[in-house]
N, C-alpha and C. Protein backbone atom coordinates (compact mmCIF):
# COMPACT_ATOMS: atom_id res chain seq x y z
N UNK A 1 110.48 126.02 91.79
CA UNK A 1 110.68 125.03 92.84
C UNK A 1 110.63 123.64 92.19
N UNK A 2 111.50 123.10 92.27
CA UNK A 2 111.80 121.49 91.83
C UNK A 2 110.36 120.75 92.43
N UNK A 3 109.94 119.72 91.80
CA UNK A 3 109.26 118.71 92.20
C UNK A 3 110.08 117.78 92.85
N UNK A 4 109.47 117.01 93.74
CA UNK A 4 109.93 115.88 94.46
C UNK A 4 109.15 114.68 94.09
N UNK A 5 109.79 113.87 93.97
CA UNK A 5 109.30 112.98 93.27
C UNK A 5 108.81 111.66 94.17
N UNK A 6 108.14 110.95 94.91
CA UNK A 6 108.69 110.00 95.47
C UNK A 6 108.65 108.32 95.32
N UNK A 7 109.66 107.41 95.47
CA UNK A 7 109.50 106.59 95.34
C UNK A 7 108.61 105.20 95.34
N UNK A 8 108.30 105.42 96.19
CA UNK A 8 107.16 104.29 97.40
C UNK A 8 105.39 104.39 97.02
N UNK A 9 105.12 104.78 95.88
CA UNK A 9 103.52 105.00 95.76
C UNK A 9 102.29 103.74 95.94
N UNK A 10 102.33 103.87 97.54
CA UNK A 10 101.83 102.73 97.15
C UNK A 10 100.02 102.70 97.96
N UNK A 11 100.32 104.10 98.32
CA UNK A 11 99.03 104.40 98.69
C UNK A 11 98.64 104.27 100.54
N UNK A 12 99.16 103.52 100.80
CA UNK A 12 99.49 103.38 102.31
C UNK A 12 101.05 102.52 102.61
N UNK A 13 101.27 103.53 104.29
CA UNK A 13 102.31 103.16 104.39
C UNK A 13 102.58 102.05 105.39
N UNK A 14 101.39 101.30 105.10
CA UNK A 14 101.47 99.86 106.41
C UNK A 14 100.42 98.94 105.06
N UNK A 15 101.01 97.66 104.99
CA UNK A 15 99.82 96.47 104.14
C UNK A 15 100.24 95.52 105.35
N UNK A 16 98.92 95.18 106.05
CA UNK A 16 98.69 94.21 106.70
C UNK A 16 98.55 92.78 106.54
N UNK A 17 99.06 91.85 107.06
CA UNK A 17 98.67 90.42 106.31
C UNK A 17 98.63 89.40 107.21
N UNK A 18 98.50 88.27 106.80
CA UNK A 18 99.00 87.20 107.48
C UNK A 18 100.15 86.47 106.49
N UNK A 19 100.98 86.01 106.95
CA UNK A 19 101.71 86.29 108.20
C UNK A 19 102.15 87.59 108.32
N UNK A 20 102.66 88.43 107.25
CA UNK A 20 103.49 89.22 107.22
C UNK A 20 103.01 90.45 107.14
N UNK A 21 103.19 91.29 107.94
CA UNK A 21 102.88 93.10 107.87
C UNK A 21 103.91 93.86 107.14
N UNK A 22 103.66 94.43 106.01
CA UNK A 22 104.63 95.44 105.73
C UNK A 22 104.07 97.43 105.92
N UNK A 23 105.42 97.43 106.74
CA UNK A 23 105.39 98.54 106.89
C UNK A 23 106.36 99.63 106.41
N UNK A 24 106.21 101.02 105.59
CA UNK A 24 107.01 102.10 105.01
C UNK A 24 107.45 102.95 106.22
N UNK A 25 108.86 103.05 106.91
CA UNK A 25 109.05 103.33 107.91
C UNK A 25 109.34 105.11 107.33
N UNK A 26 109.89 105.23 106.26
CA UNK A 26 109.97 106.51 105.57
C UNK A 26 110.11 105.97 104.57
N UNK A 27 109.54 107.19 103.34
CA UNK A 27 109.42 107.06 102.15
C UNK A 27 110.44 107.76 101.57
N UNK A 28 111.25 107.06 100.50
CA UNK A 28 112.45 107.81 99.60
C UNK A 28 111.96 108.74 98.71
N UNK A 29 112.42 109.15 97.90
CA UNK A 29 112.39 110.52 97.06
C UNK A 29 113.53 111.00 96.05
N UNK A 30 113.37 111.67 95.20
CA UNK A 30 114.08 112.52 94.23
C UNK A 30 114.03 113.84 94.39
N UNK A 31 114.30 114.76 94.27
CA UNK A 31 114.26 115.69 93.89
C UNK A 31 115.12 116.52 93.02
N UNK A 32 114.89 116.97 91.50
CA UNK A 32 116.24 117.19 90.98
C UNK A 32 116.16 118.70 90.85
N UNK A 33 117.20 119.22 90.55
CA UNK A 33 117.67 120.37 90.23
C UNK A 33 117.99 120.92 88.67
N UNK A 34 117.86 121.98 89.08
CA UNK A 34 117.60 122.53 87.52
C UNK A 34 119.59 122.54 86.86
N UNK A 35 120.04 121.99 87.52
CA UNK A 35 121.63 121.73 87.05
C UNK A 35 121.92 120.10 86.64
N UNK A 36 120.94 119.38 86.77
CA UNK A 36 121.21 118.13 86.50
C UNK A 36 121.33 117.23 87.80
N UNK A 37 121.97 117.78 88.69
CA UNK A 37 121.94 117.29 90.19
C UNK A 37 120.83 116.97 90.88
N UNK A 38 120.46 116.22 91.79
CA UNK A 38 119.02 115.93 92.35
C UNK A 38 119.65 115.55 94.20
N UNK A 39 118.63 116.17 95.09
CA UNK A 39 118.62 115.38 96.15
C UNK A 39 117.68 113.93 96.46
N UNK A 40 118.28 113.49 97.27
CA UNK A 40 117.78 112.01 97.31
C UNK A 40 117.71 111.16 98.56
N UNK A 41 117.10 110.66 98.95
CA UNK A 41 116.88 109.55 99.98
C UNK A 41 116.35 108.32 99.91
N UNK A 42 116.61 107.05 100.06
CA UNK A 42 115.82 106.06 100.32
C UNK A 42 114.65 105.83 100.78
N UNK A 43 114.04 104.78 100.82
CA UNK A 43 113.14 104.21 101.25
C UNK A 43 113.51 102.97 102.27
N UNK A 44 112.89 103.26 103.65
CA UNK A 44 113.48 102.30 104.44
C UNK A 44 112.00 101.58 104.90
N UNK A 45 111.98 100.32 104.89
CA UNK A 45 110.73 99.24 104.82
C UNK A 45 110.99 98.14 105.95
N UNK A 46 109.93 97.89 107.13
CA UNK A 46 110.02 96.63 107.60
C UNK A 46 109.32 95.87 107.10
N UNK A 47 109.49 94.64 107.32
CA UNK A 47 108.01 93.71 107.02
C UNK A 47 108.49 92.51 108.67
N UNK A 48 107.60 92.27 108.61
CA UNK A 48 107.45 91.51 110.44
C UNK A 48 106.23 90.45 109.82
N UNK A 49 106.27 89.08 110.30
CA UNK A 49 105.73 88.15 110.67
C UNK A 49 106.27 86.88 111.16
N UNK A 50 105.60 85.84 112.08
CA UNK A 50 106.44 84.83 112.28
C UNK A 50 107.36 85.41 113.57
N UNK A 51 109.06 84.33 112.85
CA UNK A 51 110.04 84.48 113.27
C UNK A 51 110.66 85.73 112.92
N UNK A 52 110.14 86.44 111.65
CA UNK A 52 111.19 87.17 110.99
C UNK A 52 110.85 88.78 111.41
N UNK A 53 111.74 89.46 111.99
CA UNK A 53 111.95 90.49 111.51
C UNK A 53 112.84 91.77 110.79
N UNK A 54 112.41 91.85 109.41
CA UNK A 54 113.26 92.30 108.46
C UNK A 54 113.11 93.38 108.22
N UNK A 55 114.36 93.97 108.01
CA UNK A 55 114.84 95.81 107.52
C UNK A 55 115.17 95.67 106.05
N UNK A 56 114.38 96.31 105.54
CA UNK A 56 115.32 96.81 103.89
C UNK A 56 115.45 98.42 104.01
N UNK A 57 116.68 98.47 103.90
CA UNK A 57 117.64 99.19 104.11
C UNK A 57 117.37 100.05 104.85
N UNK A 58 118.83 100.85 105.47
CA UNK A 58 118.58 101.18 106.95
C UNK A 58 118.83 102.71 106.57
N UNK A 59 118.48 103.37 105.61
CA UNK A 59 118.38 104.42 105.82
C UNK A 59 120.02 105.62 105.57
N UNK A 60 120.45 106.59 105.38
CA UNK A 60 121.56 107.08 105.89
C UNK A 60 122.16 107.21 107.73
N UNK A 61 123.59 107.56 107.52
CA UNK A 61 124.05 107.51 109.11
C UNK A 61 123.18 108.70 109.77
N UNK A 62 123.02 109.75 108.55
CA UNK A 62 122.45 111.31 108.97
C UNK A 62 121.36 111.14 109.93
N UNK A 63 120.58 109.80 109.55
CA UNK A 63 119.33 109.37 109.58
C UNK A 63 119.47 108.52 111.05
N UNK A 64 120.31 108.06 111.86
CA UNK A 64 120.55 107.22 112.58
C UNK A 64 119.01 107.41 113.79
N UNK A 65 119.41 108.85 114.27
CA UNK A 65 118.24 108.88 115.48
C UNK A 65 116.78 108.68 114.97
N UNK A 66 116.46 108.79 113.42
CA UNK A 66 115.40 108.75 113.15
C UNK A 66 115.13 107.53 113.16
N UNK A 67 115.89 106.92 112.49
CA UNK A 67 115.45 105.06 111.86
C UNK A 67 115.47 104.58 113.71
N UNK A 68 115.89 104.65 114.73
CA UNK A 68 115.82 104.48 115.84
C UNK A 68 114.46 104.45 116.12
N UNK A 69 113.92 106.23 116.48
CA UNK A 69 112.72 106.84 116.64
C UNK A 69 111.63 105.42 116.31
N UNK A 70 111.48 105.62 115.03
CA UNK A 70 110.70 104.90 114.29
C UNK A 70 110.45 103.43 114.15
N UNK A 71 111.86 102.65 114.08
CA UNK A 71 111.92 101.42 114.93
C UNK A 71 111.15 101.28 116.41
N UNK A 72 111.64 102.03 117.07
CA UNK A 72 110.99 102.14 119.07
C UNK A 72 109.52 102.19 118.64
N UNK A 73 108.75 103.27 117.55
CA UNK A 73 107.44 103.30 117.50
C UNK A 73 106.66 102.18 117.06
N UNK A 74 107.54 100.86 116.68
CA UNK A 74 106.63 100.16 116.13
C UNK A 74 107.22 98.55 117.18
N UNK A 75 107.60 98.89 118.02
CA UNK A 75 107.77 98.17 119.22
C UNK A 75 109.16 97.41 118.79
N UNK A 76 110.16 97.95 118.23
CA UNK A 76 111.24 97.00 117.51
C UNK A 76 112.91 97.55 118.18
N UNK A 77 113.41 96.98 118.48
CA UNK A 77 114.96 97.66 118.96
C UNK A 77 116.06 96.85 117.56
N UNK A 78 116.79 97.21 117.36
CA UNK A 78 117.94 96.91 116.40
C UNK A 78 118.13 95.29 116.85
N UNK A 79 118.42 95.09 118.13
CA UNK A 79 118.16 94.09 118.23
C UNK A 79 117.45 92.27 117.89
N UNK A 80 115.87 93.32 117.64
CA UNK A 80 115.08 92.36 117.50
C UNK A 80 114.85 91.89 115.90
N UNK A 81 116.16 92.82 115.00
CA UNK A 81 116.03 92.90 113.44
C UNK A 81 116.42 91.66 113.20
N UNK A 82 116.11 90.24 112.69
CA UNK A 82 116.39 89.33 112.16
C UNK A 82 116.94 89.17 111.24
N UNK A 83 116.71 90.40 109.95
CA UNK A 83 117.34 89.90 108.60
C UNK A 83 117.48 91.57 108.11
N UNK A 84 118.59 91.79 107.73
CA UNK A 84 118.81 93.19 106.53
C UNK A 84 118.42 93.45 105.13
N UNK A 85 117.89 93.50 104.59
CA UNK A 85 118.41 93.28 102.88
C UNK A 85 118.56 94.75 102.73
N UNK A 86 120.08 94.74 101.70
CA UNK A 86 120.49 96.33 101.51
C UNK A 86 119.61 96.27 99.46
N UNK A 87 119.64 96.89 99.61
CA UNK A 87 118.68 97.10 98.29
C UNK A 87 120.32 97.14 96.88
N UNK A 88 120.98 98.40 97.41
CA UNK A 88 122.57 98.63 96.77
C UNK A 88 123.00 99.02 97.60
N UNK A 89 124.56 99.49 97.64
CA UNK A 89 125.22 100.01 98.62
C UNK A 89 125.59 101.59 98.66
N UNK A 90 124.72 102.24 98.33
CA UNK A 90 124.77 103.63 98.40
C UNK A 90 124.53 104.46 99.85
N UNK A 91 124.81 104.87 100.50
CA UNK A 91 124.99 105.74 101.68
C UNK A 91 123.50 105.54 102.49
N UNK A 92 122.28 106.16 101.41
CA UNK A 92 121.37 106.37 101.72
C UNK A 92 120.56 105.05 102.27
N UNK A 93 121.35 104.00 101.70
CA UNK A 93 120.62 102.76 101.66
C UNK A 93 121.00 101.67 102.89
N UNK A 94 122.43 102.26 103.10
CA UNK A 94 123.60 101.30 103.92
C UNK A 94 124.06 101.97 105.35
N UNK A 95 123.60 103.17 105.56
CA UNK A 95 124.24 103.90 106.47
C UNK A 95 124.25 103.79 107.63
N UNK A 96 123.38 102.34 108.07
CA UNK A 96 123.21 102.09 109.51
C UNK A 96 123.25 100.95 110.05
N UNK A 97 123.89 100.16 108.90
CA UNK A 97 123.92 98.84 109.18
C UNK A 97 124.94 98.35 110.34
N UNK A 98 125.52 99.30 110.90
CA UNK A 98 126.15 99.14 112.26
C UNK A 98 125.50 98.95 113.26
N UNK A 99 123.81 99.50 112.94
CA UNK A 99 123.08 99.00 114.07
C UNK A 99 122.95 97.62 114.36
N UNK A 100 122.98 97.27 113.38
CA UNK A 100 121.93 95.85 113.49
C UNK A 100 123.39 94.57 113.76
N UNK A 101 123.46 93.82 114.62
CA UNK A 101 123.90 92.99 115.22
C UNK A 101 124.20 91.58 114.37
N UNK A 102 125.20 90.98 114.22
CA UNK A 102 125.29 89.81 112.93
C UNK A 102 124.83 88.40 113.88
């Protein structure tokens, strides 16, 4: 069985602050295969304080109802996203940026 590897070690998935809260809405990952191939996902991150509220990266499209889910749980609609940052433009990273409103 492959190890999974994951990205985000950061020991908790909320750092509280002033101003700014960051929160790990899901944690990305590796997992490779014994062919050289690996599965993979992002890491999708808010951070909220102030005026701002910011998405780094939105996850895959696969992912749409989840990054939703999880947004609603932390009192946030696509709407209320102030700022995107896409990390690169790979699927996993970009796949939902249709949510979010320019």
């Amino acid at each position: 069985i492959p190890q999974r590897i994951w990205t985000s070690p950061l020991g908790s998935q909320e750092i509280s602050g002033s101003p700014y809260t960051l929160k790990v809405l899901w944690e990305g990952y590796h997992t490779p295969h014994p062919d050289g191939t690996f599965h993979a996902d992002g890491t999708v991150t808010l951070l909220r304080g102030g005026a701002l509220t910011l998405l780094v990266d939105t996850g895959g499209p696969w992912d749409k109802p989840r990054l939703l889910r999880l947004l609603a749980n932390e009192g946030v609609s696509p709407h209320d996203v102030t700022h995107v940052i896409c990390t690169h433009g790979h699927s996993d990273h970009v796949g939902n940026l249709n949510l979010f409103p320019l």
